[in-house]
C-alpha atoms as a PDB file:
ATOM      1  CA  UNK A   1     -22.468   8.025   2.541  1.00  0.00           C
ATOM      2  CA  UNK A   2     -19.339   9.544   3.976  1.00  0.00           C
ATOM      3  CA  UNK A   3     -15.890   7.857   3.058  1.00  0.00           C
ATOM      4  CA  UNK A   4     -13.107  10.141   4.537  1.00  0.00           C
ATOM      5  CA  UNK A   5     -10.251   7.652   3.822  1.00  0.00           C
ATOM      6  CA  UNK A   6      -9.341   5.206   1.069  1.00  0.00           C
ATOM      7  CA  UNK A   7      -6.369   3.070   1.350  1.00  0.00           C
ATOM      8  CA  UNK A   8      -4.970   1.010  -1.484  1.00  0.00           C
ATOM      9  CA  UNK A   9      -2.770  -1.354  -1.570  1.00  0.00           C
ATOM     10  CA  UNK A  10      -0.343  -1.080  -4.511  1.00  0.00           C
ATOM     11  CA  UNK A  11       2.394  -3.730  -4.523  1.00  0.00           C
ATOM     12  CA  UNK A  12       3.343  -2.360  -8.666  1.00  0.00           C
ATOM     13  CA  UNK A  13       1.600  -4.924 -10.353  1.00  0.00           C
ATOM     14  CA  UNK A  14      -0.483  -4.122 -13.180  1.00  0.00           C
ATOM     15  CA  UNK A  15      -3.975  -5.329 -11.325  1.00  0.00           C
ATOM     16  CA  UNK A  16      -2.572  -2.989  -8.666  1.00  0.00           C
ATOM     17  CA  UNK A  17      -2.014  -0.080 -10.303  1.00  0.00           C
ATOM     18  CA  UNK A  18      -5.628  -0.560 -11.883  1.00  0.00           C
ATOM     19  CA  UNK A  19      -6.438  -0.521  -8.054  1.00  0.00           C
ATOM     20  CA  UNK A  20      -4.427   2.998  -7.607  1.00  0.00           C
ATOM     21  CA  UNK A  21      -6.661   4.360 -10.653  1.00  0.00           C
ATOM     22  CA  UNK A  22     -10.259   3.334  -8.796  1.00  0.00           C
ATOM     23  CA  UNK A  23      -8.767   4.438  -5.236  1.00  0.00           C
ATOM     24  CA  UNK A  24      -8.313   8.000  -7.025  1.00  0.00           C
ATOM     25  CA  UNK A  25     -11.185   8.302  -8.882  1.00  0.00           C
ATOM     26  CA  UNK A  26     -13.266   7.266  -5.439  1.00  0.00           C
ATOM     27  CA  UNK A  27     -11.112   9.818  -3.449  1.00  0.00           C
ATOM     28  CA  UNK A  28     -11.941  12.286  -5.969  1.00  0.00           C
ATOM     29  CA  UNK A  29     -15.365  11.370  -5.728  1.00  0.00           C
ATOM     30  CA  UNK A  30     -16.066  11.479  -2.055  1.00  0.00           C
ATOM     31  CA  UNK A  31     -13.030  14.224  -1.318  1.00  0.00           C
ATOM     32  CA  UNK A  32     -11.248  11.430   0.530  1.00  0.00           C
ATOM     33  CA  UNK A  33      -7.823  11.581   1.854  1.00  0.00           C
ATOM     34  CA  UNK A  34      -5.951   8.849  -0.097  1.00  0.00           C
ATOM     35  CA  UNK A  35      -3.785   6.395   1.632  1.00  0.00           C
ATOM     36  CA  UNK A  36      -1.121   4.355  -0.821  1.00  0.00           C
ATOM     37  CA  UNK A  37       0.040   1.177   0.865  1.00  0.00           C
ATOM     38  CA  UNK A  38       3.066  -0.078  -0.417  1.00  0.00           C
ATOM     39  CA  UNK A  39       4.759  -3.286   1.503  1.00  0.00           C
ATOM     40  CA  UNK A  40       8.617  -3.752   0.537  1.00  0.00           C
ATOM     41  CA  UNK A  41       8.804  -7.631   0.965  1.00  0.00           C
ATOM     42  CA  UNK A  42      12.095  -7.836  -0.607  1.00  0.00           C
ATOM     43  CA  UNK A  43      13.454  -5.259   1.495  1.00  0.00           C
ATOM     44  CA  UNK A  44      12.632  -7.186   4.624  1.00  0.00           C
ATOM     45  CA  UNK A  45      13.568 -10.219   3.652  1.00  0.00           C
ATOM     46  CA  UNK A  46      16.960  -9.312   2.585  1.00  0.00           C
ATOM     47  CA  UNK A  47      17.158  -7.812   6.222  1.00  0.00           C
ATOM     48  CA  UNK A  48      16.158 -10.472   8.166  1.00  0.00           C
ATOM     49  CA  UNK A  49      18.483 -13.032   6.026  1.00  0.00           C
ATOM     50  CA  UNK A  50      21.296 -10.445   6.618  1.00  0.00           C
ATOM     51  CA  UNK A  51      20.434 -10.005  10.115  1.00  0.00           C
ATOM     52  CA  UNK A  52      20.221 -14.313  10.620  1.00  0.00           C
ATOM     53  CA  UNK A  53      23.775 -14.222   9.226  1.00  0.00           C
ATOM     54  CA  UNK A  54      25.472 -12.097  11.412  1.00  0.00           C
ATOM     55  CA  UNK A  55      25.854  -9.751   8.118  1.00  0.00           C
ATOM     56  CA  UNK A  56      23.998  -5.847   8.251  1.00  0.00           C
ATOM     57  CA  UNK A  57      22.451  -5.050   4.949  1.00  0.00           C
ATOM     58  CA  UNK A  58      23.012  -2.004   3.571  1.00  0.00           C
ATOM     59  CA  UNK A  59      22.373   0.961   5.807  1.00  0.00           C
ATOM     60  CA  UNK A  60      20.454   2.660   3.571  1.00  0.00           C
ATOM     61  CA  UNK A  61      18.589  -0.390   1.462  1.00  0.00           C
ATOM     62  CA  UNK A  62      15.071   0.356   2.488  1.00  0.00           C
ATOM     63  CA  UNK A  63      15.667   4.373   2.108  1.00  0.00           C
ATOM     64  CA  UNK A  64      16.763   3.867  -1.319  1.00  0.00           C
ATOM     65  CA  UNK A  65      13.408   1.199  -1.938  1.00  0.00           C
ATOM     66  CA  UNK A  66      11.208   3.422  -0.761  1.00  0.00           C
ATOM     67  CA  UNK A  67      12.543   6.206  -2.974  1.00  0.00           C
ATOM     68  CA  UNK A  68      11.952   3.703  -5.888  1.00  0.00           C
ATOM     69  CA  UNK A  69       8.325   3.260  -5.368  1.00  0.00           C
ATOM     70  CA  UNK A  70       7.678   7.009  -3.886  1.00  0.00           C
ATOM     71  CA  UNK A  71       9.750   7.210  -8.087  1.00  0.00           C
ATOM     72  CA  UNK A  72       7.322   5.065  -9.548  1.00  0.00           C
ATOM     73  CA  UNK A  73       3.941   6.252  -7.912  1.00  0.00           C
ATOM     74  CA  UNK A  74       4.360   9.957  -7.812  1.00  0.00           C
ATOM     75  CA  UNK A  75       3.523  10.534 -11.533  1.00  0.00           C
ATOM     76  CA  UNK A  76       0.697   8.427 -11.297  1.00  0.00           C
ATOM     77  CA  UNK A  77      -1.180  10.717  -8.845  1.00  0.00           C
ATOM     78  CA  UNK A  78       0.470  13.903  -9.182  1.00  0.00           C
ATOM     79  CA  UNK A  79      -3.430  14.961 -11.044  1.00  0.00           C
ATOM     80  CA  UNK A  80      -4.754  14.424  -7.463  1.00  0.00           C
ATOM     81  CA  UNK A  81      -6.637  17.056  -5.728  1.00  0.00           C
ATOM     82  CA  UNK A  82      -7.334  15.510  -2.507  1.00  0.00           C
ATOM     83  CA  UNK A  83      -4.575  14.963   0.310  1.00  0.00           C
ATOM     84  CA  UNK A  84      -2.700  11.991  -0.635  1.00  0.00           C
ATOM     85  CA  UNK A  85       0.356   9.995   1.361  1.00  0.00           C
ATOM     86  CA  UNK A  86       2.337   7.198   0.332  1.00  0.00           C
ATOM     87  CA  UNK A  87       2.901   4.263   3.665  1.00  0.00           C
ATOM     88  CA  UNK A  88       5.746   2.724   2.479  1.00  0.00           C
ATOM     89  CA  UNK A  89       7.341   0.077   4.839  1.00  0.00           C
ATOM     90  CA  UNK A  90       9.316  -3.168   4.639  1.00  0.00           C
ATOM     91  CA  UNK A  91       7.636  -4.748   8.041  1.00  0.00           C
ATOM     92  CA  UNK A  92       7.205  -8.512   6.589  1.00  0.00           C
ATOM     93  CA  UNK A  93       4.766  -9.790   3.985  1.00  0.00           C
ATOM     94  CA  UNK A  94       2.120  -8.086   2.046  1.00  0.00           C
ATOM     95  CA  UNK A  95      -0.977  -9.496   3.290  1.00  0.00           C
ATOM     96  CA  UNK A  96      -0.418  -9.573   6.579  1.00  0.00           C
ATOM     97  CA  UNK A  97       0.630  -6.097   6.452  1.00  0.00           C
ATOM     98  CA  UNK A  98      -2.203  -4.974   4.888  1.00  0.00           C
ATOM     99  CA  UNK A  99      -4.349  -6.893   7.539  1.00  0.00           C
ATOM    100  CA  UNK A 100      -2.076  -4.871  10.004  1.00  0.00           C
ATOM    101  CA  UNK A 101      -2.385  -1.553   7.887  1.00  0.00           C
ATOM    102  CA  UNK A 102      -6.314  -1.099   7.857  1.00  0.00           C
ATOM    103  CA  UNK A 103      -6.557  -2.168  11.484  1.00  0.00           C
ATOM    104  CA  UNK A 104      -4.206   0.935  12.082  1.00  0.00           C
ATOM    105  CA  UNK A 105      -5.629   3.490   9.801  1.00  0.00           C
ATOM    106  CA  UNK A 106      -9.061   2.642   9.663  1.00  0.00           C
ATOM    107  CA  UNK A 107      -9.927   3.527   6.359  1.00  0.00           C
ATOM    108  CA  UNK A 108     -13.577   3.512   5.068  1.00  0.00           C
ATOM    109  CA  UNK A 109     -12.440   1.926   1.766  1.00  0.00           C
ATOM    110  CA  UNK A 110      -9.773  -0.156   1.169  1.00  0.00           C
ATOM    111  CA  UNK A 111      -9.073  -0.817  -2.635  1.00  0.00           C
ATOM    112  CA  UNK A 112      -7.188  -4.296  -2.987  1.00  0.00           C
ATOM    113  CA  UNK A 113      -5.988  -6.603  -6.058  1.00  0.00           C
ATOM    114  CA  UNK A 114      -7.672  -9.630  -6.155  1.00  0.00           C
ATOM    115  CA  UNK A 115      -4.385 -11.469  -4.978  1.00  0.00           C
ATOM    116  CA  UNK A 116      -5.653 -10.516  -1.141  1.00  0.00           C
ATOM    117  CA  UNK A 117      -9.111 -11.602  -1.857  1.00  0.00           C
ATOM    118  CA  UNK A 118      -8.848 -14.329   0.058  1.00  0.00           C
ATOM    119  CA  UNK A 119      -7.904 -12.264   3.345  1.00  0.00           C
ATOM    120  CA  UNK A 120     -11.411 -10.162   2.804  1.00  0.00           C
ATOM    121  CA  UNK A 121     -12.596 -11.325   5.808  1.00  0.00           C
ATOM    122  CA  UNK A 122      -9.948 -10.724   8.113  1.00  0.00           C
ATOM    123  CA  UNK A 123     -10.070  -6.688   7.087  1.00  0.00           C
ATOM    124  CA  UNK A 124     -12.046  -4.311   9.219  1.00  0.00           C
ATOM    125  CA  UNK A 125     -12.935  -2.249   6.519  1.00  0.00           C
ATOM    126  CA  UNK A 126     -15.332  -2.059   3.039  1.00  0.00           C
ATOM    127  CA  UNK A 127     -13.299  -3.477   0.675  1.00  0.00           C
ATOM    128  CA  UNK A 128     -13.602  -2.981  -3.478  1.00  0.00           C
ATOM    129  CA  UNK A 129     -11.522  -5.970  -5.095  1.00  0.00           C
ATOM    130  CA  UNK A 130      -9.681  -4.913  -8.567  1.00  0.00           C
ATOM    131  CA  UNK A 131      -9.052  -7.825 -10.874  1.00  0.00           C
END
């Protein structure tokens, strides 16, 4: 079997970060490039709410998110050997993101918490539920 890209989606909880540690241990495995999906929900809501207000948020709100996360997740795979990239975005809500996400990268894998479980169907991919 040949599994050239993993994505995971990795939202900070703790069943998510348990994800992140089976992504990279299958990515290390197989030699897979590793994508790390990360959805900003807050980040886009606060946006849009701005935005349906007439007020701008913060010019640089979803730079300074991202950096957060990129913070956050960088030690945990800075052991990786493979290629890894972090897709950090603040486009709307996780789920249908992540529906979005492996539709556009077409990974072989996708690693998921078992809070999307119920959205198995809908994703175009193999999918390994962490719980």
């Amino acid at each position: 079997m040949e599994v050239k890209k993993i994505l995971v989606c990795v939202d900070l909880t703790p069943v998510s970060l348990k994800a992140l540690e089976w992504a990279k241990h299958l990515a290390e495995k197989f030699g897979s490039e590793l994508v790390i999906f990360h959805e900003l929900e807050d980040v886009y809501t606060m946006i849009s709410t701005s935005a349906s207000f007439g007020m701008p948020a913060s010019p640089d709100l979803k730079e300074q998110a991202e950096k957060n996360v990129v913070d956050k997740l960088k030690p945990l795979v800075k052991d990786l050997t493979v290629p890894y990239r972090f897709l950090i975005e603040a486009k709307g809500k996780t789920i249908k993101r992540l529906i979005d996400v492996v539709d556009e990268e077409k990974p072989d894998v996708a690693v998921i918490p078992v809070e999307y479980e119920r959205d198995v169907p809908k994703l175009n991919s193999q999918v390994l539920v962490i719980k």
